[in-house]
C-alpha atoms as a PDB file:
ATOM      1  CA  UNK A   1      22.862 -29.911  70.408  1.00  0.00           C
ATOM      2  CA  UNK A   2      20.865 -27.154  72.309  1.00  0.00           C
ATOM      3  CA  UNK A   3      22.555 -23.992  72.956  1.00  0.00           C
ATOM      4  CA  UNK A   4      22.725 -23.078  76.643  1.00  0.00           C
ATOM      5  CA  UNK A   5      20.848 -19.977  77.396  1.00  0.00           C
ATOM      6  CA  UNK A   6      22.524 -16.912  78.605  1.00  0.00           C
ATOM      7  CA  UNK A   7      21.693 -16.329  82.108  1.00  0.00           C
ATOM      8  CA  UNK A   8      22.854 -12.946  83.817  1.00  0.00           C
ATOM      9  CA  UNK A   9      22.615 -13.259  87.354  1.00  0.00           C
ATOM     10  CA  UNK A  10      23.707 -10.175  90.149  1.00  0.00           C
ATOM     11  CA  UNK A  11      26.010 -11.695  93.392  1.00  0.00           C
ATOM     12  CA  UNK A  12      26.223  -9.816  96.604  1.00  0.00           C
ATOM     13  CA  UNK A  13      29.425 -11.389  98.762  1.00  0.00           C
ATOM     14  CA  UNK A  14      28.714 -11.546 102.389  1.00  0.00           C
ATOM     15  CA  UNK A  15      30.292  -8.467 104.239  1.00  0.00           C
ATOM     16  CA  UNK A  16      32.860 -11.305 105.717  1.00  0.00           C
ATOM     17  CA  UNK A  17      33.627 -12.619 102.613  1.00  0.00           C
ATOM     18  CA  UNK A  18      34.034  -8.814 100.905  1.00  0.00           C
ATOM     19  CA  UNK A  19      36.773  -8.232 103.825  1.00  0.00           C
ATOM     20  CA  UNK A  20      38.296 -11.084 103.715  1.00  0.00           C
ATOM     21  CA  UNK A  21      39.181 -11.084 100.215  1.00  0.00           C
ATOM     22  CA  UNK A  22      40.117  -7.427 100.719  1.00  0.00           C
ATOM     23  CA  UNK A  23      37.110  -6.484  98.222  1.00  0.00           C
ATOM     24  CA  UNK A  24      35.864  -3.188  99.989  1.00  0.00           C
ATOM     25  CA  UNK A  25      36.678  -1.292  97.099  1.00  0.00           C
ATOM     26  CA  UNK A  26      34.671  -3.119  94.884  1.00  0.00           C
ATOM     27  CA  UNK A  27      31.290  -2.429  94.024  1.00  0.00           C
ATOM     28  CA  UNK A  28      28.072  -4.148  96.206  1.00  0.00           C
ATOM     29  CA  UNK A  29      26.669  -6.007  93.664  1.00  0.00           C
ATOM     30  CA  UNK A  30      28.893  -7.941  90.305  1.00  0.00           C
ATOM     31  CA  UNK A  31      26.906  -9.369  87.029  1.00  0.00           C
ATOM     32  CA  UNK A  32      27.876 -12.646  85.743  1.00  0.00           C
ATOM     33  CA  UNK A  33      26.463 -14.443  83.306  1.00  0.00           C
ATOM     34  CA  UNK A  34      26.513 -18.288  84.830  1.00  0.00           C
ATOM     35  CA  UNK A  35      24.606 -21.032  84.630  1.00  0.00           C
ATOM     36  CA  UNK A  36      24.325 -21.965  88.421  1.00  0.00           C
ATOM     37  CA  UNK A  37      25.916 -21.022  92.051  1.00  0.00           C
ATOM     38  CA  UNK A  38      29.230 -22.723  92.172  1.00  0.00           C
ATOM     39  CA  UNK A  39      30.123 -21.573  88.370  1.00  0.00           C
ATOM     40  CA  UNK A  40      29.391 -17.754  89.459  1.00  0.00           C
ATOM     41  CA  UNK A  41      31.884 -17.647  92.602  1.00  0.00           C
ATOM     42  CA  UNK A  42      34.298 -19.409  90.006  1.00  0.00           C
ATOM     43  CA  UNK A  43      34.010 -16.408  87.967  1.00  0.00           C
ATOM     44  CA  UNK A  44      34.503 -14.328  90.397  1.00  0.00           C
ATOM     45  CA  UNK A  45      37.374 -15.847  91.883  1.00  0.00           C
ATOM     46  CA  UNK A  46      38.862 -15.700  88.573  1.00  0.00           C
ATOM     47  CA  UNK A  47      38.081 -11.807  88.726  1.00  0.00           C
ATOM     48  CA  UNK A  48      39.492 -11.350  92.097  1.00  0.00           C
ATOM     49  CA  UNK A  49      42.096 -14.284  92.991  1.00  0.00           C
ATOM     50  CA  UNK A  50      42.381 -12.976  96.543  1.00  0.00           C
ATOM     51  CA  UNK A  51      38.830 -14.934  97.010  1.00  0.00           C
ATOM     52  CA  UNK A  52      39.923 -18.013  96.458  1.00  0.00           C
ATOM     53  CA  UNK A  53      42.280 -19.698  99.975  1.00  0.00           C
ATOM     54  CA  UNK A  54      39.366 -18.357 101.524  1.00  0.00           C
ATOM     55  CA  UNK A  55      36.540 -20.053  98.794  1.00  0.00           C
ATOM     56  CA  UNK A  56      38.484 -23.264  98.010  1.00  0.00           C
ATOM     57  CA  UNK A  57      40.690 -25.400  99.670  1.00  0.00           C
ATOM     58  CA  UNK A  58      44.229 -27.143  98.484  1.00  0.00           C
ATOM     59  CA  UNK A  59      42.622 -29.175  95.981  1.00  0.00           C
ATOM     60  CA  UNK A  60      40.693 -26.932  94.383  1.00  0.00           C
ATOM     61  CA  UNK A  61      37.357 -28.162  96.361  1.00  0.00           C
ATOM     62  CA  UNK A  62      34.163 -25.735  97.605  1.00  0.00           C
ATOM     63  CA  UNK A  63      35.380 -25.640 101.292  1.00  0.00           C
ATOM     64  CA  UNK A  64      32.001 -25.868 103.651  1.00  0.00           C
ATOM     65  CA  UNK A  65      32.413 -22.621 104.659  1.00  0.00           C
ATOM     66  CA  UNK A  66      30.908 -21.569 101.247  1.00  0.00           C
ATOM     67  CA  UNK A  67      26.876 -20.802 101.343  1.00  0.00           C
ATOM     68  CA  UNK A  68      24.279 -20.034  98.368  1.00  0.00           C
ATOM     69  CA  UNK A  69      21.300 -18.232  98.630  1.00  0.00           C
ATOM     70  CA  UNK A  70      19.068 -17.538  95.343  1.00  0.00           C
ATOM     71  CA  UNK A  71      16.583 -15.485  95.856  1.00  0.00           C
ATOM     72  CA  UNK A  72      16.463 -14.918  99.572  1.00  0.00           C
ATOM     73  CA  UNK A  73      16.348 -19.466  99.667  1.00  0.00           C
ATOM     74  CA  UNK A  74      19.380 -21.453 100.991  1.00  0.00           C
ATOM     75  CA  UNK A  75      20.812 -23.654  98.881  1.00  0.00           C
ATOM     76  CA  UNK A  76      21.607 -27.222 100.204  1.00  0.00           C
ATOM     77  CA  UNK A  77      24.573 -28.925  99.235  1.00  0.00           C
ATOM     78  CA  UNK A  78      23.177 -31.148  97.287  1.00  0.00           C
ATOM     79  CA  UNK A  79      21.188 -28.349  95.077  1.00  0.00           C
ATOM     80  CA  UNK A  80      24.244 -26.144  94.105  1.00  0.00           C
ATOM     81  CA  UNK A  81      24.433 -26.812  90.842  1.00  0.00           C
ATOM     82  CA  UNK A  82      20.365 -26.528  89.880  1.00  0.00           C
ATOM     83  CA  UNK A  83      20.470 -24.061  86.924  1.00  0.00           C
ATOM     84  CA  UNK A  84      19.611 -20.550  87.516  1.00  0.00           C
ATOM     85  CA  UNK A  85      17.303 -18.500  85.587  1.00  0.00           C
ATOM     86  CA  UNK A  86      17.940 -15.419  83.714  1.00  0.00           C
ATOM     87  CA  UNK A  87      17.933 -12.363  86.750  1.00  0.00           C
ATOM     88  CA  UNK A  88      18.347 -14.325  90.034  1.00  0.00           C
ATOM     89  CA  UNK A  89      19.907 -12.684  92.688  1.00  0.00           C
ATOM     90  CA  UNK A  90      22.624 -15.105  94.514  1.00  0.00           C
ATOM     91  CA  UNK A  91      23.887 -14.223  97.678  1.00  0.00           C
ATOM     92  CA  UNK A  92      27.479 -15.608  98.903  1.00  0.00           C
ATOM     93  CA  UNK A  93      27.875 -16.647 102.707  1.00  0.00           C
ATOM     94  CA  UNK A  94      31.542 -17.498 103.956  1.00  0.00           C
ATOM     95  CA  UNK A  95      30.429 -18.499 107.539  1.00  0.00           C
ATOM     96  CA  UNK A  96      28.048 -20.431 109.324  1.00  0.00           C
ATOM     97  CA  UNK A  97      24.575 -20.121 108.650  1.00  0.00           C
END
């Protein structure tokens, strides 16, 4: 079985999302290492449980809220799990787009 390949990958929160989760305090930009979008915001709402009524809803589901962008490129639903590479840069939306 093939190892999976360390990615490290820096997530900016959208301003919204920062206040929301009363993460003002916290730095700009946090370094995960994840293999794609919806794994990252899981780590960080592990980090920082205040993210996650406003990330998740009662089942434990993405709410729609929730965007990814890799790269400056909007992820659509249907893409959120596509592997990232090694030094992406994912921005997190809560909001429309």
């Amino acid at each position: 079985m093939k190892a999976e390949a360390k990615v490290n990958v820096k997530i900016t929160l959208s301003p919204s999302l920062r206040h929301l989760s009363e993460l003002s305090s916290e730095p700009e930009v946090f370094e995960v290492i994840a293999p794609d979008a919806p794994t990252c915001l899981r780590i960080l709402a592990d980090r920082f449980p205040s993210m996650k009524k406003w990330i998740y809803d009662k089942e434990g589901n993405l709410l729609p809220l929730i965007w990814f962008f890799v790269n400056g490129q909007q992820l659509q639903t249907n893409e959120f799990t596509q592997p990232l590479k090694d030094g992406d840069e994912l921005f997190i939306v809560f909001g429309k787009v």
